[in-house]
Protein backbone atom coordinates (compact mmCIF):
# COMPACT_ATOMS: atom_id res chain seq x y z
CA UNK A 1 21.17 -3.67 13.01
CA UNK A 2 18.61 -1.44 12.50
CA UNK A 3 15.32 -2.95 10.66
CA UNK A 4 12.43 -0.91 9.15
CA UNK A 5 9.76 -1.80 6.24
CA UNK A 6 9.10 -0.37 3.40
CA UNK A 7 5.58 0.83 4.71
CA UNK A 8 7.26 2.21 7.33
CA UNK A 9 9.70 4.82 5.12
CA UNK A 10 6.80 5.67 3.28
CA UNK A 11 4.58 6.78 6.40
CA UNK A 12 7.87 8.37 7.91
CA UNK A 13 7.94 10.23 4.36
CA UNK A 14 4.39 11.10 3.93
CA UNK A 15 4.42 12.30 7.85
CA UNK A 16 6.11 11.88 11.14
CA UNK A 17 3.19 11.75 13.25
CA UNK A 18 1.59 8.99 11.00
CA UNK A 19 4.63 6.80 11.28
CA UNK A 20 4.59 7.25 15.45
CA UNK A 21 0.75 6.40 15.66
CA UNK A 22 0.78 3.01 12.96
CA UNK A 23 4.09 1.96 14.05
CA UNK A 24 5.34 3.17 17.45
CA UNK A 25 1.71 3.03 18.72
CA UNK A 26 0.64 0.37 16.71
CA UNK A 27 -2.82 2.44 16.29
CA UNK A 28 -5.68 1.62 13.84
CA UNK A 29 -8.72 3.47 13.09
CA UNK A 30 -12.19 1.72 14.39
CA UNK A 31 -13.51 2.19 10.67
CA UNK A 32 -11.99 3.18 7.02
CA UNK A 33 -13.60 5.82 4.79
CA UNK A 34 -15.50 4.39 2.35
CA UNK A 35 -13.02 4.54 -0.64
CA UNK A 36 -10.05 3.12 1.01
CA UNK A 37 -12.63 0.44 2.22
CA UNK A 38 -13.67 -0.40 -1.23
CA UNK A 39 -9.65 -0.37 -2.70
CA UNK A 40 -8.70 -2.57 0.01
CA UNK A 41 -11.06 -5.24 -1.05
CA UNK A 42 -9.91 -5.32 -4.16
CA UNK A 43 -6.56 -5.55 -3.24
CA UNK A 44 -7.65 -8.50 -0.69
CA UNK A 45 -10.01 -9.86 -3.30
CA UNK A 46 -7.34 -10.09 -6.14
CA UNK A 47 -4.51 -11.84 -3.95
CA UNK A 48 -7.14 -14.49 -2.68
CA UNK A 49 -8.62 -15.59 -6.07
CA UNK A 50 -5.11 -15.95 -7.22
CA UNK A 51 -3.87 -17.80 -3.74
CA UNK A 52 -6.92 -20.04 -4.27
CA UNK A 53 -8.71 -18.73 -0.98
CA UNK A 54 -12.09 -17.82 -0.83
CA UNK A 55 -13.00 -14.21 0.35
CA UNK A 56 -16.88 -13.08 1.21
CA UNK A 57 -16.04 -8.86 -0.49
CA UNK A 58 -18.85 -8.54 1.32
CA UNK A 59 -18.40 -9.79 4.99
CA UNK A 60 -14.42 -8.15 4.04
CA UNK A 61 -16.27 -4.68 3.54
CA UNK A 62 -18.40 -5.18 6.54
CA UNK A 63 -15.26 -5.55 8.51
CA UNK A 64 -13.34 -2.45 7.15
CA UNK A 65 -16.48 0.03 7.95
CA UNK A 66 -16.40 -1.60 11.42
CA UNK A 67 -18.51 0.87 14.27
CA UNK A 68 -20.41 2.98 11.05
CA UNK A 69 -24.15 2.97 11.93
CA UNK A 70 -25.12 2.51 7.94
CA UNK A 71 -22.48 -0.36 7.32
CA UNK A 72 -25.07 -2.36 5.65
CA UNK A 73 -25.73 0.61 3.11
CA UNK A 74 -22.25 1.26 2.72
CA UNK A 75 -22.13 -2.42 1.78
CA UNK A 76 -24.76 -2.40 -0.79
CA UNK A 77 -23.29 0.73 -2.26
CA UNK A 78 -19.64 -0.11 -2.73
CA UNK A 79 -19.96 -3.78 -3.16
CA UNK A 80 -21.01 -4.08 -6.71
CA UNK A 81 -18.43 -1.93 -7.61
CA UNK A 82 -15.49 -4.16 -6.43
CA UNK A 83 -17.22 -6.86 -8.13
CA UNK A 84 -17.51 -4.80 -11.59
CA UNK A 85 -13.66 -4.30 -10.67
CA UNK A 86 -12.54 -7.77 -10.14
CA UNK A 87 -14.07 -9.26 -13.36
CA UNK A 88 -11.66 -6.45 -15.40
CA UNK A 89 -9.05 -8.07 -14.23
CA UNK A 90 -7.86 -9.78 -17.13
CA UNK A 91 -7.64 -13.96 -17.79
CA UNK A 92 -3.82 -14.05 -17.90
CA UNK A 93 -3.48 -12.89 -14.38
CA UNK A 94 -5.74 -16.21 -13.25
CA UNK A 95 -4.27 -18.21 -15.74
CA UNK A 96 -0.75 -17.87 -14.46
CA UNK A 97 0.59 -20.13 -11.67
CA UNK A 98 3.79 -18.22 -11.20
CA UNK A 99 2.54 -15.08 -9.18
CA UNK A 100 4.00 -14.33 -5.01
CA UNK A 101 1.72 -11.96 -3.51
CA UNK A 102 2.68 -10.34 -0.22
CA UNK A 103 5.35 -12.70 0.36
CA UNK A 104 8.71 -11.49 2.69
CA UNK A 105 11.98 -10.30 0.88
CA UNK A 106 14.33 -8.56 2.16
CA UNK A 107 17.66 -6.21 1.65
CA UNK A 108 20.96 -5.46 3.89
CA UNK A 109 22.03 -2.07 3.05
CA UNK A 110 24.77 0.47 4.52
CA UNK A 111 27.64 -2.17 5.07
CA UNK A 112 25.08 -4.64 6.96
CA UNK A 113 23.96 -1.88 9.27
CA UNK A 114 20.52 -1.69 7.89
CA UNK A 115 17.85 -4.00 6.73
CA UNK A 116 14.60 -3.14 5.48
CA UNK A 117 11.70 -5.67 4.32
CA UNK A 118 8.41 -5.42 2.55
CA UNK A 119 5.49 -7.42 1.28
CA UNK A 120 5.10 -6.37 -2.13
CA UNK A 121 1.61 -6.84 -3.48
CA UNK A 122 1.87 -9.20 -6.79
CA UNK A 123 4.94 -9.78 -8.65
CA UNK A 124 6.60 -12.66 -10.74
CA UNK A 125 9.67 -14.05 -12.24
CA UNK A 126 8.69 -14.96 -16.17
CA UNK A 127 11.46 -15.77 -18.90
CA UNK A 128 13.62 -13.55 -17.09
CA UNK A 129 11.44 -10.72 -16.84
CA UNK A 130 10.52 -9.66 -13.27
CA UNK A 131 7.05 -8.10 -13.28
CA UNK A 132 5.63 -6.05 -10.10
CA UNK A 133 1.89 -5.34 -10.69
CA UNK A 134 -0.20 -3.34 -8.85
CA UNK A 135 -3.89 -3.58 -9.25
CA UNK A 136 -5.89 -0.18 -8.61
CA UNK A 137 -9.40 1.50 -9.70
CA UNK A 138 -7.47 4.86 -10.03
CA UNK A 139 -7.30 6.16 -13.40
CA UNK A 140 -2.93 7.24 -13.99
CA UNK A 141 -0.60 6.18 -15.78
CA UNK A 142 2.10 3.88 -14.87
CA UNK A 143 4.75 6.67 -14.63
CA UNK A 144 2.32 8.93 -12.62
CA UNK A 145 1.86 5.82 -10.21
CA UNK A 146 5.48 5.57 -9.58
CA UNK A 147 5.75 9.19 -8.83
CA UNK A 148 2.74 9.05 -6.31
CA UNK A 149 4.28 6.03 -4.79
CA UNK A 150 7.51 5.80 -4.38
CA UNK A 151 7.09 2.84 -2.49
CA UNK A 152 6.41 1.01 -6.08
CA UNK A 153 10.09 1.40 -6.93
CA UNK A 154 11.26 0.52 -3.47
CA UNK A 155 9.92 -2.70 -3.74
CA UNK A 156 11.76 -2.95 -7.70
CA UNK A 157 14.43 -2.25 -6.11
CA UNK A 158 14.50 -5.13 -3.15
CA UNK A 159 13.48 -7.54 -5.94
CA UNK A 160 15.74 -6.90 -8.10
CA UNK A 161 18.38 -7.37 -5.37
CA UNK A 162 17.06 -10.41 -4.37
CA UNK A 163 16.61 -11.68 -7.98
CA UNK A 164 19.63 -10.28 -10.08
CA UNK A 165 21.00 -11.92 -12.19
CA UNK A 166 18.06 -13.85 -12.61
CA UNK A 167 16.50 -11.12 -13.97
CA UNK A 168 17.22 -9.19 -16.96
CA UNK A 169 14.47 -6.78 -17.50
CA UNK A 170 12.40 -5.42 -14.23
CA UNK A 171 8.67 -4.18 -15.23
CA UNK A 172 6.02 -2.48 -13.80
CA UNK A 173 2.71 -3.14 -14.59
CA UNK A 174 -0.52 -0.61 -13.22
CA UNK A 175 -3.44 -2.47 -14.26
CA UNK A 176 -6.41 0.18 -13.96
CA UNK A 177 -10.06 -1.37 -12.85
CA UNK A 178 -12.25 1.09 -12.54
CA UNK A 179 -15.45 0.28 -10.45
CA UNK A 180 -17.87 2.49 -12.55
CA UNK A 181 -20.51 0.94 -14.93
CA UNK A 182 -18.93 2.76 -18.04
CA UNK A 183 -15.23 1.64 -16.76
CA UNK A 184 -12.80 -0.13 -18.92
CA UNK A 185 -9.28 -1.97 -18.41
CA UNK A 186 -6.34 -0.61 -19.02
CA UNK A 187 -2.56 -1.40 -18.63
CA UNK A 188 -0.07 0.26 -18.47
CA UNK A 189 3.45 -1.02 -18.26
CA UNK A 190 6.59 1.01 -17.55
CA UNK A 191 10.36 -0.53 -17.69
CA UNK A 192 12.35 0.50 -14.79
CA UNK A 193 15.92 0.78 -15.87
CA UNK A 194 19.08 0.03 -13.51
CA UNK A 195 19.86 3.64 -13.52
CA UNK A 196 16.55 3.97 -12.16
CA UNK A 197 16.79 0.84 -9.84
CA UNK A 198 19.34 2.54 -8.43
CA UNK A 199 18.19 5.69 -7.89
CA UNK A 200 14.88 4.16 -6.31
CA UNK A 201 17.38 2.19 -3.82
CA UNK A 202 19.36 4.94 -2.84
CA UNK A 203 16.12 7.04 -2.04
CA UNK A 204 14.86 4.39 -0.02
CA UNK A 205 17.95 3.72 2.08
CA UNK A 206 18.80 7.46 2.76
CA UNK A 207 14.74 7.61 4.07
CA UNK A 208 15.30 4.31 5.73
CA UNK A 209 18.19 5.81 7.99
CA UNK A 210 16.15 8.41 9.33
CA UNK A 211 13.20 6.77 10.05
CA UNK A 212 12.88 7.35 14.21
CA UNK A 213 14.85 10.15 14.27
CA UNK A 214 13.49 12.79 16.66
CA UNK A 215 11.58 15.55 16.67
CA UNK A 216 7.96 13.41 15.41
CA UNK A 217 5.94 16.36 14.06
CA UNK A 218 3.18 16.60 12.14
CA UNK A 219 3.21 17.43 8.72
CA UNK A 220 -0.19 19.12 7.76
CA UNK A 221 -0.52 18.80 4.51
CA UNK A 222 -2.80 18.27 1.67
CA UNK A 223 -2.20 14.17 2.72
CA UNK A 224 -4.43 14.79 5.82
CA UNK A 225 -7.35 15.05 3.84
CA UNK A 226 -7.00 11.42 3.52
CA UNK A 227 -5.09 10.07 6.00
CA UNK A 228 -6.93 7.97 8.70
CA UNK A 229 -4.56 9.83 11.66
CA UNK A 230 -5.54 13.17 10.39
CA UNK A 231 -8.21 13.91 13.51
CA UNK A 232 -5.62 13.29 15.87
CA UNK A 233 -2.57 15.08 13.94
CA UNK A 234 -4.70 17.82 13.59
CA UNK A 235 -5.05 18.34 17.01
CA UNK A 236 -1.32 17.41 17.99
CA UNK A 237 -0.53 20.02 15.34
CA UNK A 238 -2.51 22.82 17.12
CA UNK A 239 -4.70 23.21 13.76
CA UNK A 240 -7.83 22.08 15.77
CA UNK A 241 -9.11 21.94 19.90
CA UNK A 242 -9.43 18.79 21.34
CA UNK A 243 -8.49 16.16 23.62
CA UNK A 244 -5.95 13.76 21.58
CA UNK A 245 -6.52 10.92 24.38
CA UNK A 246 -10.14 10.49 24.18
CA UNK A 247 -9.88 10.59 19.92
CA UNK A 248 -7.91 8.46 20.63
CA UNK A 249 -9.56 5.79 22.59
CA UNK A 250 -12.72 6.66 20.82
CA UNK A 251 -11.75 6.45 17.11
CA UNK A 252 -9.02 3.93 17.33
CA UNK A 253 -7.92 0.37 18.22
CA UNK A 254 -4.48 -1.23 19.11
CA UNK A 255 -2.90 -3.91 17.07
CA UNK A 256 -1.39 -5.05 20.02
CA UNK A 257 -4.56 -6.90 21.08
C-alpha cells in the first residue's frame, strides 16, 4: 500500500524538487527567514497554551533563526509581535477543553491501495459540528485561505471521513491575528459543503497517486521567492551557477540525525 501525507501532496504540488529535498532527502534549512520564523511560533505557541505546555516564544524563535549572526536582534524584533498575536486569540479558544491539535488521522483511498495521513493543526467535534481552525497573522478571507491552501480542505476531507456521521456540518474557521500594533481580530468562518468535501477528496487522492512519480523537476515559480529550497532549486534548475553539494552541506541539515 502506498502511504503519503498530506504535507507531502502539497510540496509534490507546489514543486517536485521541494518534495525530493524535505521528504526523499529529509533536508532542512540551518535557519528560517524571519517571517516564517515568527508564524511558526505562533502556530507552536497556540497548540501549547491550549495542550497545557509551556513554550519560551523566545528561546522557540532563537531556535528557528538557528546559525544567523543577529539572532538576538531578530529576537527582539519579532518577538513582541507574536506576543501582540497570541493575546488576539480570543477566550473561547482557551476556554474550550474539546480541541485535538496535530493529532494522527488517517484515510484508505483507491480500493485500499492508498493511504494518506496528516496532522491537522486545531480542530474539534462540538454538538455535531466539526470545526478545523487555522490560526494565522495573514490578513484573507476564509475562502481565499482555502484557495491558497488546498491542504485546508484535505484535512476536511480526512475528518470528515473519519468522523461522519458524527458530524453534520464541517466548518472552517481562519482566525486572523495580526502582529502589528494597530492589528485587530477577525474570523472568518466558511461551511464546507459535501459537494465540496468531495471535491477536496478527490483532488487530494488523484495528487496523492502521483506523488514519486518520475521525472523530479523543478518548478521555478513565483513560490521560490519563499520557499526555503529555492537556493538549491535554483541551481538544479540551471536559473543560477553553483555547486548544489556544498549549498547543500552549508545551508542545510538532515532530519535523519
Amino acid at each position: 500500500m502506498k502511504s503519503v501525507t498530506v504535507t507531502e501532496i502539497m510540496d509534490w504540488r507546489t514543486c517536485r524538487l521541494k518534495w525530493h529535498y524535505r521528504h526523499q532527502l529529509e533536508l532542512e534549512p540551518n535557519q528560517r527567514p524571519p517571517l516564517m520564523a515568527s508564524g511558526s511560533a505562533l502556530h507552536a505557541a497556540v497548540a501549547s497554551k491550549i495542550l497545557g505546555i509551556p513554550l519560551d516564544i523566545e528561546d522557540f524563535l532563537m531556535q528557528q533563526f538557528g546559525d544567523e549572526e543577529n539572532k538576538e536582534e531578530l529576537v527582539q524584533k519579532y518577538a513582541p509581535g507574536v506576543h501582540r498575536a497570541l493575546g488576539r486569540v480570543p477566550a473561547w479558544v482557551w476556554e474550550e477543553q474539546n480541541w485535538h491539535s496535530e493529532e494522527l488521522v488517517s484515510g484508505i483511498y483507491d480500493n485500499g491501495e492508498l493511504e494518506i495521513r496528516g496532522r491537522p493543526y486545531l480542530w474539534r467535534l462540538r454538538d455535531g459540528v466539526l470545526e478545523v481552525v487555522e490560526v494565522m497573522t495573514t490578513d484573507a478571507s476564509a475562502l481565499d485561505y482555502l484557495l491558497w491552501v488546498p491542504q485546508a480542505r484535505w484535512y476536511a476531507a480526512l475528518l470528515d471521513d473519519q468522523h461522519f456521521p458524527d458530524a453534520h456540518l464541517i466548518k472552517f474557521l481562519y482566525l486572523c491575528v495580526g502582529t502589528g500594533t494597530k492589528d485587530a481580530l477577525r474570523v472568518q468562518p466558511w461551511v464546507l459543503t459535501q459537494p465540496a468535501l468531495e471535491k477536496a477528496r478527490e483532488q487530494m487522492v488523484g495528487w496523492a497517486k502521483e506523488v514519486g512519480i518520475l521525472p523530479i523537476l523543478p518548478n521555478n515559480d513565483r513560490h521560490c521567492a519563499w520557499c526555503e529550497f529555492a537556493p538549491l532549486a535554483r541551481v538544479r534548475g540551471g536559473l543560477t551557477m553553483g555547486d548544489e553539494g556544498y549549498i547543500m552541506k552549508q545551508w542545510f541539515q538532515s532530519r535523519r540525525r
